[in-house]
PDB file of N, CA and C in Angstrom:
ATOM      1  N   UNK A   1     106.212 195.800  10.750  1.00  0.00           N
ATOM      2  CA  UNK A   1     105.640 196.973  11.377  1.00  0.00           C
ATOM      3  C   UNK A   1     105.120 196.575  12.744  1.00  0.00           C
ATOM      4  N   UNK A   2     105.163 197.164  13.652  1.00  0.00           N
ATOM      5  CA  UNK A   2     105.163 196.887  14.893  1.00  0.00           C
ATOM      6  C   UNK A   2     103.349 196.815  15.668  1.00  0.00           C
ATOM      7  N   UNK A   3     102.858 195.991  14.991  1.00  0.00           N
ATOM      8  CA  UNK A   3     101.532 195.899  15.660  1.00  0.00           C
ATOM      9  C   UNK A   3     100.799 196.922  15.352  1.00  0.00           C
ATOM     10  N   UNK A   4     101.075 198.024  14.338  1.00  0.00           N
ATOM     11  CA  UNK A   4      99.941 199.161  13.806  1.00  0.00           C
ATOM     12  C   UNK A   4      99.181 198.726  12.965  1.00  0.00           C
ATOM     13  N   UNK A   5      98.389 199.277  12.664  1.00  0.00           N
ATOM     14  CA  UNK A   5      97.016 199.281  11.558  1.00  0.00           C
ATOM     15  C   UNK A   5      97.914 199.213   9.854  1.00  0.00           C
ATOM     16  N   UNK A   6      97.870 198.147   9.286  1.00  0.00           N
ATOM     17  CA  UNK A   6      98.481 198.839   7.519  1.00  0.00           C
ATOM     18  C   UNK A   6      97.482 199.934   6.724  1.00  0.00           C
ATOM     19  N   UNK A   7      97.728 200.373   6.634  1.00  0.00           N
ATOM     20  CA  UNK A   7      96.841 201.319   5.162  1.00  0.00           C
ATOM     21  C   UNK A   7      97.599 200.931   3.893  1.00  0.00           C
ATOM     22  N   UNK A   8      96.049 200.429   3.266  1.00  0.00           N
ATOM     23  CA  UNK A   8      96.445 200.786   1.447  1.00  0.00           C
ATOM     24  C   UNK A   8      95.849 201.186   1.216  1.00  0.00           C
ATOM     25  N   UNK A   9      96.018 201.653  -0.275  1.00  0.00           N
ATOM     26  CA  UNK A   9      95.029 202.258  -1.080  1.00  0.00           C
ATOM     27  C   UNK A   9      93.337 201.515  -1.280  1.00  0.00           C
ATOM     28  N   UNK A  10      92.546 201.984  -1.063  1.00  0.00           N
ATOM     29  CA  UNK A  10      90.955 201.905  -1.195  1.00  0.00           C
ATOM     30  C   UNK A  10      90.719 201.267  -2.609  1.00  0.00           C
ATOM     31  N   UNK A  11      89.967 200.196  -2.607  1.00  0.00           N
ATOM     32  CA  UNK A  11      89.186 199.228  -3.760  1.00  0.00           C
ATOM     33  C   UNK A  11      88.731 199.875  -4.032  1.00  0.00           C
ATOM     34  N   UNK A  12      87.603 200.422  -3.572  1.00  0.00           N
ATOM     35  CA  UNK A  12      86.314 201.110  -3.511  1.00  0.00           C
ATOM     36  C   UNK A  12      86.250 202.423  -2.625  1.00  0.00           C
ATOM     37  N   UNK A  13      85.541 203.433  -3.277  1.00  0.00           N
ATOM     38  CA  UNK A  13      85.024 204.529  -3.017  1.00  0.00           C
ATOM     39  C   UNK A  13      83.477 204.777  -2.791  1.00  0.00           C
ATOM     40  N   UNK A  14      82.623 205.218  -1.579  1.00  0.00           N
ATOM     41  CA  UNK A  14      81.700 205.228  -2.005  1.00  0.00           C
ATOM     42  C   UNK A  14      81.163 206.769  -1.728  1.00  0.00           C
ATOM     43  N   UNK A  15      80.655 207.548  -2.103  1.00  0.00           N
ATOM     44  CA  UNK A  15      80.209 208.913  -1.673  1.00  0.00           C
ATOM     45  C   UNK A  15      78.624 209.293  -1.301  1.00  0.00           C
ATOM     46  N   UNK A  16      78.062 209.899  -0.441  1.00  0.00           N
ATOM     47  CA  UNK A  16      77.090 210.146  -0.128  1.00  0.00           C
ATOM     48  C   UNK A  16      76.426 210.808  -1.987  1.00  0.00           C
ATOM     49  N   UNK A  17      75.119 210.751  -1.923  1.00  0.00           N
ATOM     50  CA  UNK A  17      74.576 211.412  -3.614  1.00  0.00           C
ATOM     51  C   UNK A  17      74.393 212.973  -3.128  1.00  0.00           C
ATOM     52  N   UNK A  18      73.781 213.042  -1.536  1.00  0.00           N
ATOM     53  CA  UNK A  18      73.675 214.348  -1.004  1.00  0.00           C
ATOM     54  C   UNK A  18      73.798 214.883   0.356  1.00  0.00           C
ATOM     55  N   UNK A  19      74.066 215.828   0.513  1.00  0.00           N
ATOM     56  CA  UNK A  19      74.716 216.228   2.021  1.00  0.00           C
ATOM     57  C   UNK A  19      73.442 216.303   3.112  1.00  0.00           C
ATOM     58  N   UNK A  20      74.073 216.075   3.889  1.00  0.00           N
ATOM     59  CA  UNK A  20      73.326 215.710   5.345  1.00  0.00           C
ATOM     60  C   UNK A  20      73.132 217.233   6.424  1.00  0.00           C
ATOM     61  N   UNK A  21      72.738 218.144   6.761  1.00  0.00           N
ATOM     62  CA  UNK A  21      72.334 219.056   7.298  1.00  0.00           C
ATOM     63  C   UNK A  21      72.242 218.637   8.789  1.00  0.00           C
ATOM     64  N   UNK A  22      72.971 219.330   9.838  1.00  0.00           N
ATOM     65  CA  UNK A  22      72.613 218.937  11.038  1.00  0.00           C
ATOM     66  C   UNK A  22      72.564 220.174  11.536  1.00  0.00           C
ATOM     67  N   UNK A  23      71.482 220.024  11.924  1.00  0.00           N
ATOM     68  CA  UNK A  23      71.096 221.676  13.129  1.00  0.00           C
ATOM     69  C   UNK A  23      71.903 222.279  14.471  1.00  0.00           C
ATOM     70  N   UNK A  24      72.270 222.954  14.445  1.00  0.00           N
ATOM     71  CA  UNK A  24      72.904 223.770  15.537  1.00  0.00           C
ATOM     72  C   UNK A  24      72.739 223.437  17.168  1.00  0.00           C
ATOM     73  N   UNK A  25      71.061 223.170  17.048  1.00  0.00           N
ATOM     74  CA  UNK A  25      71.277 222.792  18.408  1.00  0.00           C
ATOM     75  C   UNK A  25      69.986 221.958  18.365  1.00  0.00           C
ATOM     76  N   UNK A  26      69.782 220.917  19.714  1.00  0.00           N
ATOM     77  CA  UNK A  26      68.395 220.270  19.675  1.00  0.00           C
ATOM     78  C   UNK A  26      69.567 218.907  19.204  1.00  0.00           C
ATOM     79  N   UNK A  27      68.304 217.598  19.458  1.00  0.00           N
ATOM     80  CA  UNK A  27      68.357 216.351  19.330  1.00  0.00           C
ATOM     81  C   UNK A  27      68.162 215.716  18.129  1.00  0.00           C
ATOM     82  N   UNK A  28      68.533 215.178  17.042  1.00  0.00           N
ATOM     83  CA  UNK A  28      67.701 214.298  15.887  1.00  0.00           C
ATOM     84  C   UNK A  28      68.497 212.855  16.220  1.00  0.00           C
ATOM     85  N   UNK A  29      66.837 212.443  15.499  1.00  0.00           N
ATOM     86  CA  UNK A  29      67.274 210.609  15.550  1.00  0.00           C
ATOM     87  C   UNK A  29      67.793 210.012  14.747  1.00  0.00           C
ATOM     88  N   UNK A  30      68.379 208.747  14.471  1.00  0.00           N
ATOM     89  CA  UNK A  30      69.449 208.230  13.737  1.00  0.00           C
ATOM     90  C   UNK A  30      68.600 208.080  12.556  1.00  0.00           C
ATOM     91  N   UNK A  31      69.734 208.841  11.449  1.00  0.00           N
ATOM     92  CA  UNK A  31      69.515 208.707  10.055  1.00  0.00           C
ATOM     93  C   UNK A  31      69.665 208.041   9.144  1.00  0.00           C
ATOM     94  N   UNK A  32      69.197 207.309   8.665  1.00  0.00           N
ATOM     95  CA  UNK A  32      69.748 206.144   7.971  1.00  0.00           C
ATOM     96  C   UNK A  32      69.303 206.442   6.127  1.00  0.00           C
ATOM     97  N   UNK A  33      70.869 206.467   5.439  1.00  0.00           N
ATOM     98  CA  UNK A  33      71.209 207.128   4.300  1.00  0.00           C
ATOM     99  C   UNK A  33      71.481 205.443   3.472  1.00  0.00           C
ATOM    100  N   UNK A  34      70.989 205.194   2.224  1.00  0.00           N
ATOM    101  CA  UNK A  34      71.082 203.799   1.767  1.00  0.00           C
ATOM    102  C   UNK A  34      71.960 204.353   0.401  1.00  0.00           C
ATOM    103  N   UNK A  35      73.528 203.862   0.694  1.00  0.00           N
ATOM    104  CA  UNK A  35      74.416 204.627  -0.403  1.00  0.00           C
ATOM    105  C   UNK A  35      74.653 203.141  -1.261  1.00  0.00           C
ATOM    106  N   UNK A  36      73.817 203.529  -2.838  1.00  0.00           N
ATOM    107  CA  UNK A  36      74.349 202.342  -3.644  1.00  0.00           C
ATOM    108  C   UNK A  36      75.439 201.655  -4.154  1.00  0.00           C
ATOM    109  N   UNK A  37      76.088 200.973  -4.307  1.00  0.00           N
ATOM    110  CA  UNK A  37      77.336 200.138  -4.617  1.00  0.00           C
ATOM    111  C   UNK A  37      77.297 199.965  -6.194  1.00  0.00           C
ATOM    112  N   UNK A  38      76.385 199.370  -6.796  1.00  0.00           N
ATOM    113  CA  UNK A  38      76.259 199.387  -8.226  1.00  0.00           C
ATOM    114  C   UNK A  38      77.549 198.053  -7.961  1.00  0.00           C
ATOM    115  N   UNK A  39      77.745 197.468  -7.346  1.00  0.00           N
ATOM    116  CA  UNK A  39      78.623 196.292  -7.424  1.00  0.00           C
ATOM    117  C   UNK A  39      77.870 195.017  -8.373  1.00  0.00           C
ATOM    118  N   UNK A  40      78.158 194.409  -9.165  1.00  0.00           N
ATOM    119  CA  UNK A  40      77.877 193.288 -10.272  1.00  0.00           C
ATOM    120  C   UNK A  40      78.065 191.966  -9.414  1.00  0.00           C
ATOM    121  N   UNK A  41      79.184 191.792  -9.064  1.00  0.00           N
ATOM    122  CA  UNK A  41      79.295 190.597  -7.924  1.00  0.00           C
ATOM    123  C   UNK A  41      79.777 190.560  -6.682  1.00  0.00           C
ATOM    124  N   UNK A  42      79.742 189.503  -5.710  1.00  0.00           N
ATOM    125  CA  UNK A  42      79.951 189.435  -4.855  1.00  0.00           C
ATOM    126  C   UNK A  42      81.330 189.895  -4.350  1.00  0.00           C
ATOM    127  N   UNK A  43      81.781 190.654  -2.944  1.00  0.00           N
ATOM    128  CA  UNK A  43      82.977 191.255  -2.825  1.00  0.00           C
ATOM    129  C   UNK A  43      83.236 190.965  -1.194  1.00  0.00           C
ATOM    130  N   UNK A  44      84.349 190.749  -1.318  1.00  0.00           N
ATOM    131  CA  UNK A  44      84.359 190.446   0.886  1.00  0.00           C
ATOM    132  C   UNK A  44      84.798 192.291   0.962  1.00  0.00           C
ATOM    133  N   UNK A  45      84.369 192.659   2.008  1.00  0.00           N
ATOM    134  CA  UNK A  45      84.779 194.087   3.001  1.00  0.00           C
ATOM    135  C   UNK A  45      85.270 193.566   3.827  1.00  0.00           C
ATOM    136  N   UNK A  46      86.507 194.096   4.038  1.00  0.00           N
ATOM    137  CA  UNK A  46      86.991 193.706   5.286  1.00  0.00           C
ATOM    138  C   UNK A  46      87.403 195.269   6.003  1.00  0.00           C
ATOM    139  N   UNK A  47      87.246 196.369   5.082  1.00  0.00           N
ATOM    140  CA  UNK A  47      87.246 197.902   6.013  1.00  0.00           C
ATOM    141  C   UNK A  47      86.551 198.751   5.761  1.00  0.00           C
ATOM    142  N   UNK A  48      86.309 199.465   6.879  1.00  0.00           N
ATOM    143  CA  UNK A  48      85.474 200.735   6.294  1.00  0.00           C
ATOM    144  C   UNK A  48      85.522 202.215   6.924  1.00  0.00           C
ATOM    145  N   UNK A  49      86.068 203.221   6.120  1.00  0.00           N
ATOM    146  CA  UNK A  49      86.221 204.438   6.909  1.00  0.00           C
ATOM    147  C   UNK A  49      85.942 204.872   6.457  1.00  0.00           C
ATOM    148  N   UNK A  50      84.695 206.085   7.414  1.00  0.00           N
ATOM    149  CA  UNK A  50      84.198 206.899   7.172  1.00  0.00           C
ATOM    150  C   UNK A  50      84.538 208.400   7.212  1.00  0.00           C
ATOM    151  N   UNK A  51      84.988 209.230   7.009  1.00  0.00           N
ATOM    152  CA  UNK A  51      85.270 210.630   6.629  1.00  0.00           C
ATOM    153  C   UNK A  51      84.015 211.755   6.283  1.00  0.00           C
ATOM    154  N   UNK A  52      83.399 212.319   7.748  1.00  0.00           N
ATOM    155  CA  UNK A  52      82.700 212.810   7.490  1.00  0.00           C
ATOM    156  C   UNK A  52      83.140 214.567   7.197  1.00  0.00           C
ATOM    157  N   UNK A  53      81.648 215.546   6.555  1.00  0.00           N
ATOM    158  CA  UNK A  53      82.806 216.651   6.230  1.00  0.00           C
ATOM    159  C   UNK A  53      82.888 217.537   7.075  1.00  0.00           C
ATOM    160  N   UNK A  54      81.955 217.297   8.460  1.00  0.00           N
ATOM    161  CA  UNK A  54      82.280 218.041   9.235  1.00  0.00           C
ATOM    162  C   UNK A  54      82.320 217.309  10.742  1.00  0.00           C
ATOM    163  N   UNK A  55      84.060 217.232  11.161  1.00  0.00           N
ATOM    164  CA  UNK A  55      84.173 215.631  11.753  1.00  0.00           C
ATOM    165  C   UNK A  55      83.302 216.105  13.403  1.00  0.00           C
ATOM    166  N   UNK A  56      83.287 217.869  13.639  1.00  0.00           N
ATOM    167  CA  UNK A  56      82.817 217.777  14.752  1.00  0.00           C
ATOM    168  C   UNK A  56      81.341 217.671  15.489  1.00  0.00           C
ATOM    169  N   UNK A  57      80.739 217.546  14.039  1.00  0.00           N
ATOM    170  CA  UNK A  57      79.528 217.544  14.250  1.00  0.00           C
ATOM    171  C   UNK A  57      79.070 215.541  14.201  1.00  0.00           C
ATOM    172  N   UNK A  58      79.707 214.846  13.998  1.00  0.00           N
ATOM    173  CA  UNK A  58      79.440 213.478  14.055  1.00  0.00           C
ATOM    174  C   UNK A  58      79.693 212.756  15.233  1.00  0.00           C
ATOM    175  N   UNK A  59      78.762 211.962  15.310  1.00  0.00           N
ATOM    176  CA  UNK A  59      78.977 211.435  16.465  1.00  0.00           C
ATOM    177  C   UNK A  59      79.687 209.959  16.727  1.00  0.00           C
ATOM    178  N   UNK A  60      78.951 209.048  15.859  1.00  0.00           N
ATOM    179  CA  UNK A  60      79.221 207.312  15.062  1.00  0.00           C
ATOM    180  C   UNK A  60      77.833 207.145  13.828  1.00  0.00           C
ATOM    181  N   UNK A  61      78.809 206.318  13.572  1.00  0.00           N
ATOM    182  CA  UNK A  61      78.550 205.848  12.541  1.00  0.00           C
ATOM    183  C   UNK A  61      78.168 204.558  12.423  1.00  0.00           C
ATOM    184  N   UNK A  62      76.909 203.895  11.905  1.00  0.00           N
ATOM    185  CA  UNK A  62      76.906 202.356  11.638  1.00  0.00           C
ATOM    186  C   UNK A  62      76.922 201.840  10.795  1.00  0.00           C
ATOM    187  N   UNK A  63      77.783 201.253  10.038  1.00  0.00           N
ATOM    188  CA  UNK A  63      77.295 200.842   8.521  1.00  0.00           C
ATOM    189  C   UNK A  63      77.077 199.537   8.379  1.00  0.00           C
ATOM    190  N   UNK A  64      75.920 199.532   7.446  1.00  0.00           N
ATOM    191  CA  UNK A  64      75.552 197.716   7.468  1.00  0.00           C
ATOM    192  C   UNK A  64      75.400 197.746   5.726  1.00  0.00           C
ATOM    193  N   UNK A  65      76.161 196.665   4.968  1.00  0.00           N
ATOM    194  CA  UNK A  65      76.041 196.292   4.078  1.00  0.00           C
ATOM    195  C   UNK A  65      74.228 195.318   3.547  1.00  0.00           C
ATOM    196  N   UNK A  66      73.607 195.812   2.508  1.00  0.00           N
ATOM    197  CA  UNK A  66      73.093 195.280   2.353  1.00  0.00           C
ATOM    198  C   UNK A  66      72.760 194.020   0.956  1.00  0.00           C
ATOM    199  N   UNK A  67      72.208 193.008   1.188  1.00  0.00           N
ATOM    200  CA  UNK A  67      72.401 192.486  -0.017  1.00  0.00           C
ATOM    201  C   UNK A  67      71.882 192.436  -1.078  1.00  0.00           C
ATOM    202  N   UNK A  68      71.960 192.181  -2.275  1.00  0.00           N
ATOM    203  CA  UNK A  68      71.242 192.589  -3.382  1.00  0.00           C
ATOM    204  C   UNK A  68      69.514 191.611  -3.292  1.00  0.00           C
ATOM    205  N   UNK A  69      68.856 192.048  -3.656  1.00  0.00           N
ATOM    206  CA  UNK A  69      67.363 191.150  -3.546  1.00  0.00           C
ATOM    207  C   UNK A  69      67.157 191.296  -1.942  1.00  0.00           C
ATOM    208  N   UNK A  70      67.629 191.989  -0.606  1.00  0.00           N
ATOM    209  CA  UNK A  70      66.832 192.332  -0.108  1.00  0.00           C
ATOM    210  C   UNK A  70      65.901 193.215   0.147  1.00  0.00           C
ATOM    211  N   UNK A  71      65.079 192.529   0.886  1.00  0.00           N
ATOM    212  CA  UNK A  71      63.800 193.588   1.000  1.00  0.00           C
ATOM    213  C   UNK A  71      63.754 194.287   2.419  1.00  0.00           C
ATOM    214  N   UNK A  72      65.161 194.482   2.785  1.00  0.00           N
ATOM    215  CA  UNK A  72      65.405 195.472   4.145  1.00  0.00           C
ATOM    216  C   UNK A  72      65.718 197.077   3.517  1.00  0.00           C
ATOM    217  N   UNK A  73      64.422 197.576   4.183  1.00  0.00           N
ATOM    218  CA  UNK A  73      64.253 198.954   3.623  1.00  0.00           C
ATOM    219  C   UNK A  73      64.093 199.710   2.150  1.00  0.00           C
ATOM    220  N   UNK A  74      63.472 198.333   1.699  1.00  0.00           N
ATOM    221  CA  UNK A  74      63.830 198.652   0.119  1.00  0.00           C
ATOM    222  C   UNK A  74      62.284 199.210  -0.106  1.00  0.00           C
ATOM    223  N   UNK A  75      61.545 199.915   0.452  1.00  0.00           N
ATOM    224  CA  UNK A  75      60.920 200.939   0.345  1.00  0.00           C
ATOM    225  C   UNK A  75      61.539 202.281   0.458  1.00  0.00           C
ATOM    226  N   UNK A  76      62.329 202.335   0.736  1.00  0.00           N
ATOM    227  CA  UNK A  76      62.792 204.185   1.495  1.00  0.00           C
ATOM    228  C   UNK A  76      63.775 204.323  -0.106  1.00  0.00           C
ATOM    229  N   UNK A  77      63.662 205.607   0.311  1.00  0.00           N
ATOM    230  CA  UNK A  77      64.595 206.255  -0.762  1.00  0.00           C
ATOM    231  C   UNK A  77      65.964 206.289  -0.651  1.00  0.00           C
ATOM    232  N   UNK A  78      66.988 206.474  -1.923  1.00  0.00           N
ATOM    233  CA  UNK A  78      68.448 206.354  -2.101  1.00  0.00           C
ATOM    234  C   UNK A  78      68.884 207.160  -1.912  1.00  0.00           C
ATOM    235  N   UNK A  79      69.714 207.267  -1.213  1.00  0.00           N
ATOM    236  CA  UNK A  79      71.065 208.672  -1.723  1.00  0.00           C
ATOM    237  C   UNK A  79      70.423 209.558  -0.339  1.00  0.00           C
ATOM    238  N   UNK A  80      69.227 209.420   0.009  1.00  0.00           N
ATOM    239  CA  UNK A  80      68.494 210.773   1.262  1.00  0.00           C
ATOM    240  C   UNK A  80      68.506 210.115   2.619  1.00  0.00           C
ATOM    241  N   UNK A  81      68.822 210.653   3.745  1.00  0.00           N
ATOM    242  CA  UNK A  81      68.051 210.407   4.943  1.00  0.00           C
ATOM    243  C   UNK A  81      67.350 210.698   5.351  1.00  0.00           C
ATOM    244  N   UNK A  82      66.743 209.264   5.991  1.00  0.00           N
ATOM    245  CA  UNK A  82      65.287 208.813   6.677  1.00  0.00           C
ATOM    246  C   UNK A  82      65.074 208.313   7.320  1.00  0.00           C
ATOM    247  N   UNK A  83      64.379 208.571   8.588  1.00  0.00           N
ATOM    248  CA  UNK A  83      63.742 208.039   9.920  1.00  0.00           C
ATOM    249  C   UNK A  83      62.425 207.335   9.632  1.00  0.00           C
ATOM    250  N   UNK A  84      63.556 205.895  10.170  1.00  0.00           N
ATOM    251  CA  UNK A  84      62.046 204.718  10.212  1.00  0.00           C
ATOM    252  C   UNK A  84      61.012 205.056  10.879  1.00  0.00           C
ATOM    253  N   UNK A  85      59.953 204.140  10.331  1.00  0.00           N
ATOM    254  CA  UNK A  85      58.824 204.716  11.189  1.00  0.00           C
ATOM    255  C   UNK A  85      58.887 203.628  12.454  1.00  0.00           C
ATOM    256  N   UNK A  86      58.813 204.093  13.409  1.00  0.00           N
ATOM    257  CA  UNK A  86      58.305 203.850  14.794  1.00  0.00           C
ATOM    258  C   UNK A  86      58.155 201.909  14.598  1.00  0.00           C
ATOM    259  N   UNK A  87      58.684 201.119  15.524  1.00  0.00           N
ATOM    260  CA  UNK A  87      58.808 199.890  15.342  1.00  0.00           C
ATOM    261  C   UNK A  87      59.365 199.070  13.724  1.00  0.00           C
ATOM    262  N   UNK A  88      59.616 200.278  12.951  1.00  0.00           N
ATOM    263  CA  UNK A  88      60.077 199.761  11.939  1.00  0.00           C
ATOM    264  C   UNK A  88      61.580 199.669  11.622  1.00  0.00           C
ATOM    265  N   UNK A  89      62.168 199.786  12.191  1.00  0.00           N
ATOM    266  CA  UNK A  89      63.648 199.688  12.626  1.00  0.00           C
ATOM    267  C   UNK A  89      64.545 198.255  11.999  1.00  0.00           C
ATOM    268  N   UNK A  90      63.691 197.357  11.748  1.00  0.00           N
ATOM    269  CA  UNK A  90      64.313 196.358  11.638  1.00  0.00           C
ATOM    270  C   UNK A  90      64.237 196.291   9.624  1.00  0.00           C
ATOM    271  N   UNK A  91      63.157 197.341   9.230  1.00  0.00           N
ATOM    272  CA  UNK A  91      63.545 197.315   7.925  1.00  0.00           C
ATOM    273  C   UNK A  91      62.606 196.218   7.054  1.00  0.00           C
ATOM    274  N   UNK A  92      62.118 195.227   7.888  1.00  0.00           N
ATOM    275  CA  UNK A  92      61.408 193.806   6.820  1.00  0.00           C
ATOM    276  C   UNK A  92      62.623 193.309   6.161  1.00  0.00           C
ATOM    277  N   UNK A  93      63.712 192.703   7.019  1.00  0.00           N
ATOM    278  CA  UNK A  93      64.961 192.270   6.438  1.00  0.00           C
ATOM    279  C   UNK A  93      64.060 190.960   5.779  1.00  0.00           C
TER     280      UNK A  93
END
C-alpha cells in the first residue's frame, strides 16, 4: 500500500458513560472526562481515534492514558466532566 495509514479492526472500544453538552455560544474551558478501561493487565496503545457525536462542535482532543495506582486526578469523578481547580492542572501525578 502506498505510504497510507492501515486500518484494522479495534482491540478495544472505549465509550464515554455520559454525554457532554456544549453551549451554543460563549467560551468553556478544557474538560477533562476520566473514561475507565477496566483493563486487568498491562497493554501497549499504539492508536487512538476519537469519534465525536457531534464532529462540528469539537475542536481537539487530548488523551492521556492513565496508570493504574495513580494518584493523578484520582479525586475527580468518572465517566463526568470537570474543570481543575485553578493551578491544579497537573492532577498530583
Amino acid at each position: 500500500m502506498g505510504g497510507g495509514l492501515e486500518y484494522r479492526q479495534a482491540d478495544m472500544v472505549l465509550e464515554m458513560p455520559t454525554s457532554f453538552s456544549v453551549p451554543a455560544k460563549g467560551t468553556i474551558e478544557y474538560q477533562y472526562i476520566i473514561i475507565p478501561t477496566h483493563l486487568t493487565e498491562d497493554k501497549w496503545v499504539s492508536s487512538v481515534e476519537v469519534r465525536p457525536g457531534a464532529r462540528a462542535n469539537m475542536h481537539h482532543v487530548i488523551a492521556t492514558i492513565r496508570e493504574p495506582g495513580s494518584k493523578w486526578f484520582a479525586n475527580q469523578p468518572v465517566g463526568v466532566a470537570f474543570v481543575p481547580q485553578k493551578g491544579d492542572r497537573s492532577g498530583h501525578r
